[in-house]
Protein backbone atom coordinates (compact mmCIF):
# COMPACT_ATOMS: atom_id res chain seq x y z
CA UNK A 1 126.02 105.52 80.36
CA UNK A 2 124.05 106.68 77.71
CA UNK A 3 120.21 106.27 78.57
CA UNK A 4 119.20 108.54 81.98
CA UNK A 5 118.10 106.85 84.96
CA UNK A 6 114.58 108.57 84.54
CA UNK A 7 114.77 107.09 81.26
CA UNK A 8 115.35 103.71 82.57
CA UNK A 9 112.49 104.00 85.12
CA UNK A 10 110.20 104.90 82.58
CA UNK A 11 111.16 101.89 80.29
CA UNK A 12 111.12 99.53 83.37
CA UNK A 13 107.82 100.66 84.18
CA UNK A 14 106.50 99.82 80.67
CA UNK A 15 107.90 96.48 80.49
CA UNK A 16 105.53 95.45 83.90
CA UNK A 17 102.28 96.51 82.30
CA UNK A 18 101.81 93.63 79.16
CA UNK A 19 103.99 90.92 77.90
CA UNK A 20 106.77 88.52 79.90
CA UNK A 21 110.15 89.97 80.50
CA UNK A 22 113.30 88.37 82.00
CA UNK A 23 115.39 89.81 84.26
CA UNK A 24 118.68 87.48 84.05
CA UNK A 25 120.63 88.57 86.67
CA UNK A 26 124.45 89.25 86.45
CA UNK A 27 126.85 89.30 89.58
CA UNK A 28 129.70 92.14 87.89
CA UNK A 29 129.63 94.86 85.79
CA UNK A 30 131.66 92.38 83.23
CA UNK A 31 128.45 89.85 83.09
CA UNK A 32 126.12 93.01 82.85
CA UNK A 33 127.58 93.75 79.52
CA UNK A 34 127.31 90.52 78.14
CA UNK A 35 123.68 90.41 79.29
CA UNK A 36 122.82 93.52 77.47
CA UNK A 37 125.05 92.08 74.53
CA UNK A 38 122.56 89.70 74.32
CA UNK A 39 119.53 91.77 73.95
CA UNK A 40 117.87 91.75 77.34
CA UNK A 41 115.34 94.83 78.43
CA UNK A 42 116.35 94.83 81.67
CA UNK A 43 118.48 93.62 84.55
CA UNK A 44 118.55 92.58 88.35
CA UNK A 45 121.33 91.83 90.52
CA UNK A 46 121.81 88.93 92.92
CA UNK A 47 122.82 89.23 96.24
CA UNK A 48 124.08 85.70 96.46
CA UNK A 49 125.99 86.20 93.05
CA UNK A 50 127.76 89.05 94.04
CA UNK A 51 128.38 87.92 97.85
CA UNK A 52 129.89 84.63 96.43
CA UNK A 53 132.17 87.10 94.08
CA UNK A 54 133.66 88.34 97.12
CA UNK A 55 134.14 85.50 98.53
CA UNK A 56 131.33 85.92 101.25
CA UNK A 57 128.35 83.84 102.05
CA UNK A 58 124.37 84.74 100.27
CA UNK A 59 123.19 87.21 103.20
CA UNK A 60 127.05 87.99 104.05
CA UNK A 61 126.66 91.79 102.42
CA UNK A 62 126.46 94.74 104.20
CA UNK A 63 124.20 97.85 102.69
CA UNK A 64 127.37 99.86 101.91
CA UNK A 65 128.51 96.64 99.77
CA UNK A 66 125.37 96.35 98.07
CA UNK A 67 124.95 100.07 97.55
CA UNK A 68 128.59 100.46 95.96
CA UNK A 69 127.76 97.67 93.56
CA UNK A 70 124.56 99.00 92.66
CA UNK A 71 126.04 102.04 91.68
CA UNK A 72 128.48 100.31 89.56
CA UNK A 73 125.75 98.59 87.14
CA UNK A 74 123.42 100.85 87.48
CA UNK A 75 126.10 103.65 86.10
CA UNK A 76 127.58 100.85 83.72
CA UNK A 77 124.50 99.69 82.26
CA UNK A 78 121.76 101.40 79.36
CA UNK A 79 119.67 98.87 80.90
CA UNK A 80 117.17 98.82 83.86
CA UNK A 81 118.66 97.49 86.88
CA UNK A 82 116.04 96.02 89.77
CA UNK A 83 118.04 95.83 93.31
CA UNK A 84 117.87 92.70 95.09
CA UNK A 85 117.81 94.29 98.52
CA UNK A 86 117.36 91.73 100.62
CA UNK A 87 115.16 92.84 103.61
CA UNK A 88 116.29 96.25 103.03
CA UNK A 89 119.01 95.58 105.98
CA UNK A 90 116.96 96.75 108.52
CA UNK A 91 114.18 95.02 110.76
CA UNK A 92 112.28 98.37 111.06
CA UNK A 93 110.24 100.41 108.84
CA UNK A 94 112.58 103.56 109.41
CA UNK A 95 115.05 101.63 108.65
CA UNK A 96 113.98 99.81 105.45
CA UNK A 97 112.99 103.42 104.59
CA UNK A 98 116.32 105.07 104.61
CA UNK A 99 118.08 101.89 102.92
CA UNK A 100 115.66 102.53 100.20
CA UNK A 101 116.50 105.91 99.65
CA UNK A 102 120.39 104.85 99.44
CA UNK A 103 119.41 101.92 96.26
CA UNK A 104 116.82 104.88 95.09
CA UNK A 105 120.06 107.21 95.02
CA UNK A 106 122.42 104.78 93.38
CA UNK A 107 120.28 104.51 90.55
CA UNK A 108 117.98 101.66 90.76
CA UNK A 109 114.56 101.20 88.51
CA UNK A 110 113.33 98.97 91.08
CA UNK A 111 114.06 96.89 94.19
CA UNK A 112 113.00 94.00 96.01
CA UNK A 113 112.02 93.70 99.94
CA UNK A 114 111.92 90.75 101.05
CA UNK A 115 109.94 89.50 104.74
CA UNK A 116 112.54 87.27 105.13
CA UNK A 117 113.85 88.54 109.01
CA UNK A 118 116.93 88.77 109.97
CA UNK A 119 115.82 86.02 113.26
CA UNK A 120 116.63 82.85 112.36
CA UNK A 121 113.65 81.31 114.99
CA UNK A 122 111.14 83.41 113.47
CA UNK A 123 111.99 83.98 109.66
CA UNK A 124 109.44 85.91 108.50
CA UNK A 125 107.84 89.26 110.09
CA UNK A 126 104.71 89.28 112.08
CA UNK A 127 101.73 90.40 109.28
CA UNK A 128 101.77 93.98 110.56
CA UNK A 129 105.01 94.51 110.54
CA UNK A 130 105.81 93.31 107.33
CA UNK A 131 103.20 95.33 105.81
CA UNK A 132 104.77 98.50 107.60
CA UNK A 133 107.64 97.90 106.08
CA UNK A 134 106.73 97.98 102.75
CA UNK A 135 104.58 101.20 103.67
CA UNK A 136 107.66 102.55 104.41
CA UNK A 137 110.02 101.40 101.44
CA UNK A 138 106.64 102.89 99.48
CA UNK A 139 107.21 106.23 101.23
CA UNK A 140 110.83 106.31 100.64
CA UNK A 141 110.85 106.00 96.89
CA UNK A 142 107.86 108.42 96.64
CA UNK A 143 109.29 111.05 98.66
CA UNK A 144 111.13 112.47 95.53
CA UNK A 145 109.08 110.65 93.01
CA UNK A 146 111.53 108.73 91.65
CA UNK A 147 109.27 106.12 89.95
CA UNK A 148 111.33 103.33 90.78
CA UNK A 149 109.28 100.10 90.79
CA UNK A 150 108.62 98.43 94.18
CA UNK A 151 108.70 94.80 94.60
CA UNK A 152 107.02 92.98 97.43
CA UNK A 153 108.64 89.26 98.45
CA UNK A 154 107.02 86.37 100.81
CA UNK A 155 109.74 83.68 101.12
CA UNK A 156 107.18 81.45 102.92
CA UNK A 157 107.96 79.00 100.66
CA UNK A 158 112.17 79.17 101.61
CA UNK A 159 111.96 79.31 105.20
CA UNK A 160 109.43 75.93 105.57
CA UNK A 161 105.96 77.42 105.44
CA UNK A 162 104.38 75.80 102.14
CA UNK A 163 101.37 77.32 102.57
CA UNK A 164 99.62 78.57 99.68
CA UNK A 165 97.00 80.34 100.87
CA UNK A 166 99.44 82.34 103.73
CA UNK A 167 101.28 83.48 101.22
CA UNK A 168 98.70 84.88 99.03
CA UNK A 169 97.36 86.70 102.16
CA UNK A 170 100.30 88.34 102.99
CA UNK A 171 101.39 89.16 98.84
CA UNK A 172 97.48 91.05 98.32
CA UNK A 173 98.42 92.86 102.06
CA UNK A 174 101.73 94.05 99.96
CA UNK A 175 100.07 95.07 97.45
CA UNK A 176 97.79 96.63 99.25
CA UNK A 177 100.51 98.82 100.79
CA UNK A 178 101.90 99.49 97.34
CA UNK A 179 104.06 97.25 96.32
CA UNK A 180 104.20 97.20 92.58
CA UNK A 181 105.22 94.25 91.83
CA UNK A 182 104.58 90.56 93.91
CA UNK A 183 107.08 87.85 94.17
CA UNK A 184 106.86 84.59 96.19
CA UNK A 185 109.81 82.89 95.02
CA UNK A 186 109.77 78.73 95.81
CA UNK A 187 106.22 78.08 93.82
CA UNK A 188 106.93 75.24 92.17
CA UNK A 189 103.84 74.23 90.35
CA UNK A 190 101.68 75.58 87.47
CA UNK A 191 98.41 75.92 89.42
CA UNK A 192 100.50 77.93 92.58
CA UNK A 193 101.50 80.39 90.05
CA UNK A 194 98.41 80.49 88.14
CA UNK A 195 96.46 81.13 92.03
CA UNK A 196 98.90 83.74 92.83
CA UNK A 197 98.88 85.78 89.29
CA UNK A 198 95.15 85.96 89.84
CA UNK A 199 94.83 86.72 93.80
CA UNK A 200 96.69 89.62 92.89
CA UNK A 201 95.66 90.91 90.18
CA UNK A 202 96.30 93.51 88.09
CA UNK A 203 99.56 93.81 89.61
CA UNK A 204 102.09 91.83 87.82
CA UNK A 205 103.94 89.18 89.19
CA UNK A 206 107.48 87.64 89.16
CA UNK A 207 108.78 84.56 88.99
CA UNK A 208 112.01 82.27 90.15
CA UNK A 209 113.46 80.06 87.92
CA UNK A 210 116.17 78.44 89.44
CA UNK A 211 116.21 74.84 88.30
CA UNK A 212 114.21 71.94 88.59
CA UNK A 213 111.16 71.67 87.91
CA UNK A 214 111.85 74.51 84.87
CA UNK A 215 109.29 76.31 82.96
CA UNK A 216 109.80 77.76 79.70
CA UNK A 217 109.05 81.84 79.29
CA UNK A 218 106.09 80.78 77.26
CA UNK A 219 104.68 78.56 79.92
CA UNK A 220 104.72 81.02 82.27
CA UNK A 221 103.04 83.67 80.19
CA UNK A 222 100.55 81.44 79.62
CA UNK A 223 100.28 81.58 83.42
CA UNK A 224 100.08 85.21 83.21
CA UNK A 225 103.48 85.96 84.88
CA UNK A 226 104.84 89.39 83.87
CA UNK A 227 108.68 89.37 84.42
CA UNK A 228 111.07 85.67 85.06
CA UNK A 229 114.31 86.12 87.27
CA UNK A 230 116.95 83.57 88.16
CA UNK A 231 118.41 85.04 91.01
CA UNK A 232 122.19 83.42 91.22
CA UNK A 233 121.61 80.06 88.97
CA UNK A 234 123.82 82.37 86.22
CA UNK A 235 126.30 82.95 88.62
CA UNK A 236 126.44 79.39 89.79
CA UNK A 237 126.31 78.14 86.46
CA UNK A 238 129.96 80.05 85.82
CA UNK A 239 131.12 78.84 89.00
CA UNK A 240 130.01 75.27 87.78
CA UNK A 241 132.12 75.83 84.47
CA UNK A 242 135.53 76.97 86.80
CA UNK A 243 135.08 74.26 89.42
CA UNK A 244 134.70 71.55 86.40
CA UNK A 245 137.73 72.51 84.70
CA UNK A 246 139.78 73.81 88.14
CA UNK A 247 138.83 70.24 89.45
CA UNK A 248 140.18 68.25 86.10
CA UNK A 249 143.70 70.20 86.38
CA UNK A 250 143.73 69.63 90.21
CA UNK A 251 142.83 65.86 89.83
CA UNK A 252 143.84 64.50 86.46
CA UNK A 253 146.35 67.12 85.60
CA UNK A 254 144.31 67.86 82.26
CA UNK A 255 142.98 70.93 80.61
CA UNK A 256 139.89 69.57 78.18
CA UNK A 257 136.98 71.41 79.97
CA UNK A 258 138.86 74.70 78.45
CA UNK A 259 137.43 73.67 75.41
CA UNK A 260 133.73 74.79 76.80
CA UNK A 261 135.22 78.06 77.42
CA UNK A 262 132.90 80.96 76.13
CA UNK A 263 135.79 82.23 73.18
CA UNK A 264 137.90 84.87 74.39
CA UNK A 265 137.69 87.18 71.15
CA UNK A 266 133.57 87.51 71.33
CA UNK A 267 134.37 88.26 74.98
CA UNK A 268 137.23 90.89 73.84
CA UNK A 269 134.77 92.52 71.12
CA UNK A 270 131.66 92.77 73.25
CA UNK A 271 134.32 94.38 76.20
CA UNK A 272 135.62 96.60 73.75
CA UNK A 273 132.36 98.82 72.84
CA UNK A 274 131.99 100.95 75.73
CA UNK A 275 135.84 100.69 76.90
């Protein structure tokens, strides 16, 4: 690693304050490289990428797992890396605190927290709660002003509850609390993102892009949207490319989806710079 992690923060920081960023968001260390190959200003990682790299369900990880990994691209990467930490494996405040403290200490520029709970008949935390715990995340990274950036999520919109206005109420609470950054991944319509980018501004906001319906980076700037992720649709798009062609030898006995294989020299010479 050449570029220090305050050095990272700092740049990470800047990149939230004008413009439209992605964050494209690898599952290894190997599909880190290639990102930053390819000229992106930052990165995030994926829980369900790297939990289906290890042969484990999305939500299968333990903190230790997702700790150790951080520290891997966050020590093999010049570039920004925002955590996806889940719910910050912990129901409680104290908790969320501490697990902060362990993606602060592996190197992170930012994380996410989601209010998804961890009780399948009641999926998202009671208002106070949730808004304690992101008190306490905000704590955590303060406590040695690290800088890292702090991103607030509302999965209303995963877990059944399609309501617009709920979720802006409990995304200005975040903010309120000190999130940095809001996220409510699931919109799926111009005019939800629009209402959301202004209920909270002038904190910026992120966006999912999964699949359908799609919106271009210049659509959603237009929308005001400060940074685009796409949590693991890269890391199912490579599973998609070695399921086709695993499939076709396992069926028909033939090897022509090889030919949409990304060539193994530009792989070799883009592995080769840093060793």
């Amino acid at each position: 690693m050449t570029v220090s992690v305050a050095q990272k923060r700092a740049d990470f920081r800047k990149l939230h304050e004008s413009g439209c960023f992605v964050l494209p968001n690898p599952w290894d260390l190997g599909s880190a490289r290639l990102l930053e190959s390819l000229g992106f200003k930052a990165l995030a990682s994926t829980s369900a990428g790297f939990a289906w790299s290890t042969a484990r369900p999305d939500y299968g990880l333990s903190c230790d797992d997702v700790v150790n990994h951080l520290h891997v691209l966050c020590a093999g990467s010049d570039l920004p890396v925002n955590a996806d930490y889940e719910n910050g494996f912990a129901d409680d405040p104290q908790g969320v605190a501490a697990n902060v403290r362990r993606a602060v200490d592996a190197g992170v520029a930012g994380l996410s927290i989601e209010n998804r709970s961890s009780d399948k008949a009641k999926p998202l935390y009671d208002n106070v709660l949730a808004v304690e715990r992101i008190k306490a995340a905000r704590a955590a990274i303060d406590s040695d002003r690290s800088g890292a950036v702090l991103v607030a999520r509302c999965e209303g919109f995963l877990v059944g509850e399609a309501d617009l206005d709920a979720t802006i109420a409990r995304l200005v609470a975040f903010a309120q609390a000190g999130a940095d950054c809001l996220y409510a991944p699931g919109l799926r319509t111009k005019e939800q993102i629009a209402t959301v980018v202004k209920a909270v501004a002038p904190k910026p906001v992120n966006v999912l892009v999964g699949g359908a319906p799609g919106f271009s980076v210049a659509e959603l700037a237009e929308l005001g949207v400060r940074r685009v992720s796409v949590g693991g649709a890269l890391a199912r798009t490579a599973w998609g490319g070695f399921m086709r062609a695993a499939k076709e030898i396992a069926e028909h006995g033939t090897f022509s989806e090889f030919s949409n294989g990304y060539p193994g020299g530009d792989l070799q010479k883009v592995f080769a710079q840093r060793g």
